[in-house]
C-alpha atoms as a PDB file:
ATOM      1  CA  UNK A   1     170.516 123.676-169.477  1.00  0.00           C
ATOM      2  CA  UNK A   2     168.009 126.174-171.486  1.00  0.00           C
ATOM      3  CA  UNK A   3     168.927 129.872-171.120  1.00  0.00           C
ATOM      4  CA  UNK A   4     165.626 132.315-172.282  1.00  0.00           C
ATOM      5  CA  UNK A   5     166.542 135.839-172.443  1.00  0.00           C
ATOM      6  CA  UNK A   6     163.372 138.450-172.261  1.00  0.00           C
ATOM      7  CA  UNK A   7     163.486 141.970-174.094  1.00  0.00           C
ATOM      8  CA  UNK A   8     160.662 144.642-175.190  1.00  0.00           C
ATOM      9  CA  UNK A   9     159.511 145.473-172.582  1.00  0.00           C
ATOM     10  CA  UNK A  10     159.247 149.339-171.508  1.00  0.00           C
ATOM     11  CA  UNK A  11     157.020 152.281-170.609  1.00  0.00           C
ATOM     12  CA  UNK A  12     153.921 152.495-173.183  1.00  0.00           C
ATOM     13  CA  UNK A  13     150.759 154.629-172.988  1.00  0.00           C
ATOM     14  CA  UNK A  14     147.113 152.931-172.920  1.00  0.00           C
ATOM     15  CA  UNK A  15     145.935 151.775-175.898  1.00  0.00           C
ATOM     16  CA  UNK A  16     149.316 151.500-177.147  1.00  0.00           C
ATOM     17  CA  UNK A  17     151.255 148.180-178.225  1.00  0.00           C
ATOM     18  CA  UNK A  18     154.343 146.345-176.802  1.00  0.00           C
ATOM     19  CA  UNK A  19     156.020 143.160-178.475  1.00  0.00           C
ATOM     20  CA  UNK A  20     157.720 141.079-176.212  1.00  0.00           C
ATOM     21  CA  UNK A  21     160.950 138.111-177.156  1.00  0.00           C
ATOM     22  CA  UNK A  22     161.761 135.300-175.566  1.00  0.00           C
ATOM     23  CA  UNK A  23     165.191 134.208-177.345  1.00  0.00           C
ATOM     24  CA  UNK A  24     165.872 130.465-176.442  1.00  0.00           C
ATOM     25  CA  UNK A  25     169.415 128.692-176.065  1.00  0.00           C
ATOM     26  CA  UNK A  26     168.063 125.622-177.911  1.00  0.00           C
ATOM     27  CA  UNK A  27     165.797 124.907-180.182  1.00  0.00           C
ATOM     28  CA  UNK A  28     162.205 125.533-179.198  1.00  0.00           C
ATOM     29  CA  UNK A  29     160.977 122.483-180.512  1.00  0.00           C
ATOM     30  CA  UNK A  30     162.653 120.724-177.304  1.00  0.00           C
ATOM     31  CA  UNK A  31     160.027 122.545-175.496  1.00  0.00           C
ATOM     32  CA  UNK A  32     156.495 121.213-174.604  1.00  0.00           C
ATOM     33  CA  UNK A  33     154.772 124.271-173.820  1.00  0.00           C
ATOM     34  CA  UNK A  34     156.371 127.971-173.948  1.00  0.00           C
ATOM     35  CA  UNK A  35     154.732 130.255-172.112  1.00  0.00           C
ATOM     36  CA  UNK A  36     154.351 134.149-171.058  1.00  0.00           C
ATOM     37  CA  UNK A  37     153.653 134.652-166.855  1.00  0.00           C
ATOM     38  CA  UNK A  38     153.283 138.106-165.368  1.00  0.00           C
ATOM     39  CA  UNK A  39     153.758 139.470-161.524  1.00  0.00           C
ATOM     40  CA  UNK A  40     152.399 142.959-160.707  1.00  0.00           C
ATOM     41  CA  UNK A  41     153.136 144.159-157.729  1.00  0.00           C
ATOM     42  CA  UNK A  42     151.853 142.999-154.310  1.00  0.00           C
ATOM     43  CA  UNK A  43     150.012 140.240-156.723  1.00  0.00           C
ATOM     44  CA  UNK A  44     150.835 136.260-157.646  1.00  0.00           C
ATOM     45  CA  UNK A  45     152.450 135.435-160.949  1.00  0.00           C
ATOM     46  CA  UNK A  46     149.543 134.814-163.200  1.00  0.00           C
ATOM     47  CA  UNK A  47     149.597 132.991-166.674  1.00  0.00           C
ATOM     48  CA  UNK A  48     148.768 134.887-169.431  1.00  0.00           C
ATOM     49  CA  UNK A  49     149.451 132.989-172.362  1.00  0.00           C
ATOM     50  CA  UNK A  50     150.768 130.059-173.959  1.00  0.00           C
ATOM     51  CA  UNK A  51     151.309 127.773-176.649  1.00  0.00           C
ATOM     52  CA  UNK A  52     151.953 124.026-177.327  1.00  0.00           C
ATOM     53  CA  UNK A  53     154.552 122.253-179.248  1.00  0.00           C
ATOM     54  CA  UNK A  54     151.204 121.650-181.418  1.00  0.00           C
ATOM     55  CA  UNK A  55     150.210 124.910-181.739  1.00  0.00           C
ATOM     56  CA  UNK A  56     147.346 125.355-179.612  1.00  0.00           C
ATOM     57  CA  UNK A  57     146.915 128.406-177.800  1.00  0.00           C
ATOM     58  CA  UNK A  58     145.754 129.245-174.189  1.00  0.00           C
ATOM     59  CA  UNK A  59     145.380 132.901-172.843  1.00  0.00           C
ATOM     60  CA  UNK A  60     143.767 134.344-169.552  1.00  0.00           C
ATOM     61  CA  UNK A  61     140.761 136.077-169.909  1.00  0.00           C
ATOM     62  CA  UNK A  62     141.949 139.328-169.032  1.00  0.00           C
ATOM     63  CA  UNK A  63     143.937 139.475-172.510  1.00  0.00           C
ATOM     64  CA  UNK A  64     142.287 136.967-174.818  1.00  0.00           C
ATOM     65  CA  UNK A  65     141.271 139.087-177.474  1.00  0.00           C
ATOM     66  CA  UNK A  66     143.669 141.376-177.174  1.00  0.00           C
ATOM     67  CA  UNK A  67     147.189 139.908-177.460  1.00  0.00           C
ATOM     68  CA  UNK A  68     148.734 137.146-179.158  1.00  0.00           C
ATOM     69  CA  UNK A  69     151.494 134.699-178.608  1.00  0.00           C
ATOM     70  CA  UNK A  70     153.898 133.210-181.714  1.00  0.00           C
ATOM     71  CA  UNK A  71     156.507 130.940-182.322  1.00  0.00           C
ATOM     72  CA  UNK A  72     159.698 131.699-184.414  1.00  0.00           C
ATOM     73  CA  UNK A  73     161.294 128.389-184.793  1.00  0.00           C
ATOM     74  CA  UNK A  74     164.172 129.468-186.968  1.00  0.00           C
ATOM     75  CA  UNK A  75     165.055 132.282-184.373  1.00  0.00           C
ATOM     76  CA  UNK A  76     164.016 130.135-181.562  1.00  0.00           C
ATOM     77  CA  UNK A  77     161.685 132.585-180.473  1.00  0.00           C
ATOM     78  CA  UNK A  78     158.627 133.217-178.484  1.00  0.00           C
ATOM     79  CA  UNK A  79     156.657 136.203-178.728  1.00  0.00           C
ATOM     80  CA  UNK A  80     153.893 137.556-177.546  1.00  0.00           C
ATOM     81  CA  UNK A  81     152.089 140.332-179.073  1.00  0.00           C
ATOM     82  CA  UNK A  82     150.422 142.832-176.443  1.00  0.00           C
ATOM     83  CA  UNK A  83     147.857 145.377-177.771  1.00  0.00           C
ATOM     84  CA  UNK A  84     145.529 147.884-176.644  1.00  0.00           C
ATOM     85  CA  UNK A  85     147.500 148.159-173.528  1.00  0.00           C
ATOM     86  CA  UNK A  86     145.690 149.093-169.743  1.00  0.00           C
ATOM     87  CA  UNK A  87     146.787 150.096-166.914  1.00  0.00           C
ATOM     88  CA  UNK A  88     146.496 147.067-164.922  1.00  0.00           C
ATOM     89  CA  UNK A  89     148.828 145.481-167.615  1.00  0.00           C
ATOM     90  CA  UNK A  90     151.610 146.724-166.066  1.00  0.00           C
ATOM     91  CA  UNK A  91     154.064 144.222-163.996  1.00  0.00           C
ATOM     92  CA  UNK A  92     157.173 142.449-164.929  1.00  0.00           C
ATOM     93  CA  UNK A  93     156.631 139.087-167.551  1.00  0.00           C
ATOM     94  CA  UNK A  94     158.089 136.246-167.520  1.00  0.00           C
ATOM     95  CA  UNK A  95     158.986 133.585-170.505  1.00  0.00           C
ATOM     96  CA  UNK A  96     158.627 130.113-169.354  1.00  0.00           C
ATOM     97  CA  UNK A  97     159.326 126.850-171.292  1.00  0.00           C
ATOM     98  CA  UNK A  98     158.850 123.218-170.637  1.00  0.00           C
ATOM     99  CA  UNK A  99     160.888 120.723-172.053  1.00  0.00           C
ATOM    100  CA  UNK A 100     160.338 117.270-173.105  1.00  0.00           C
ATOM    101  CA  UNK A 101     161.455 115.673-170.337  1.00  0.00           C
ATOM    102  CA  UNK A 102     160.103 117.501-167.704  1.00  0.00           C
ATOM    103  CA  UNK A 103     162.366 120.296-166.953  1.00  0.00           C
ATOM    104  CA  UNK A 104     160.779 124.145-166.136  1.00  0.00           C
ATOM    105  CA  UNK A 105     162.883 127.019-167.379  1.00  0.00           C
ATOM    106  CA  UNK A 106     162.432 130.622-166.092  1.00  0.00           C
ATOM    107  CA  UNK A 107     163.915 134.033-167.726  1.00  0.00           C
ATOM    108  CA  UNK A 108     164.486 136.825-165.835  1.00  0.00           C
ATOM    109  CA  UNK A 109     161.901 138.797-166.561  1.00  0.00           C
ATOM    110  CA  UNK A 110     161.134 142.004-168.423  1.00  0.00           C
ATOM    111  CA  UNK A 111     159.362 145.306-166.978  1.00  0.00           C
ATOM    112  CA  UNK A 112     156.336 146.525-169.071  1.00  0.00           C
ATOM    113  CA  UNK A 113     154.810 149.720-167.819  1.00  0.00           C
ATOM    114  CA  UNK A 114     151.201 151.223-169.155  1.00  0.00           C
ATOM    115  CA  UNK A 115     150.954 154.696-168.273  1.00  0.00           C
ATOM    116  CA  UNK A 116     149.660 158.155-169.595  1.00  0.00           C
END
């Protein structure tokens, strides 16, 4: 089983900047793909970015250019970088891996809200 434990997310003003964690119970390179997902309210979950056990990077249009994601493989870490924050940012995100073998792992989500 792969635990993935979510944290920075929080209240943040537009324009400002937000790093989110994804902490993994094993070593991320037992992951295919690692992911970030996001679910505003009243909307469907909605990639926004992820990266391969190769390195290559997706994101959704509505971020690309502004946000990044990373891998820590010592610290078995995901992040993803989110600047110049909007509005319409706002919802709860979601770290999601996929193993080797097949398996889809979930965290529980962290709330980031952009708001003057």
């Amino acid at each position: 089983q792969v635990q993935l434990v979510e944290s920075g997310g929080g209240l943040v003003q537009p324009g400002g900047s937000l790093r989110l964690s994804c902490a993994a119970s094993v070593s991320i390179n037992n992951f295919n793909d690692m992911g970030w997902y996001r679910q505003a309210p009243g909307k469907e979950r909605e990639l926004v970015a992820r990266i391969t056990y190769g390195g290559t990077e997706n994101y959704a249009d509505s971020v690309k250019g502004r946000w990044n994601i990373s891998r820590d493989n010592a610290r078995n870490t995901v992040y993803l970088q989110m600047n110049s924050l909007k509005p319409e940012d706002t919802a709860v995100y979601y770290c999601r891996v996929l193993t080797h073998f097949g398996a889809t792992y979930w965290g529980q989500g962290t709330q980031v809200t952009v708001s003057s």
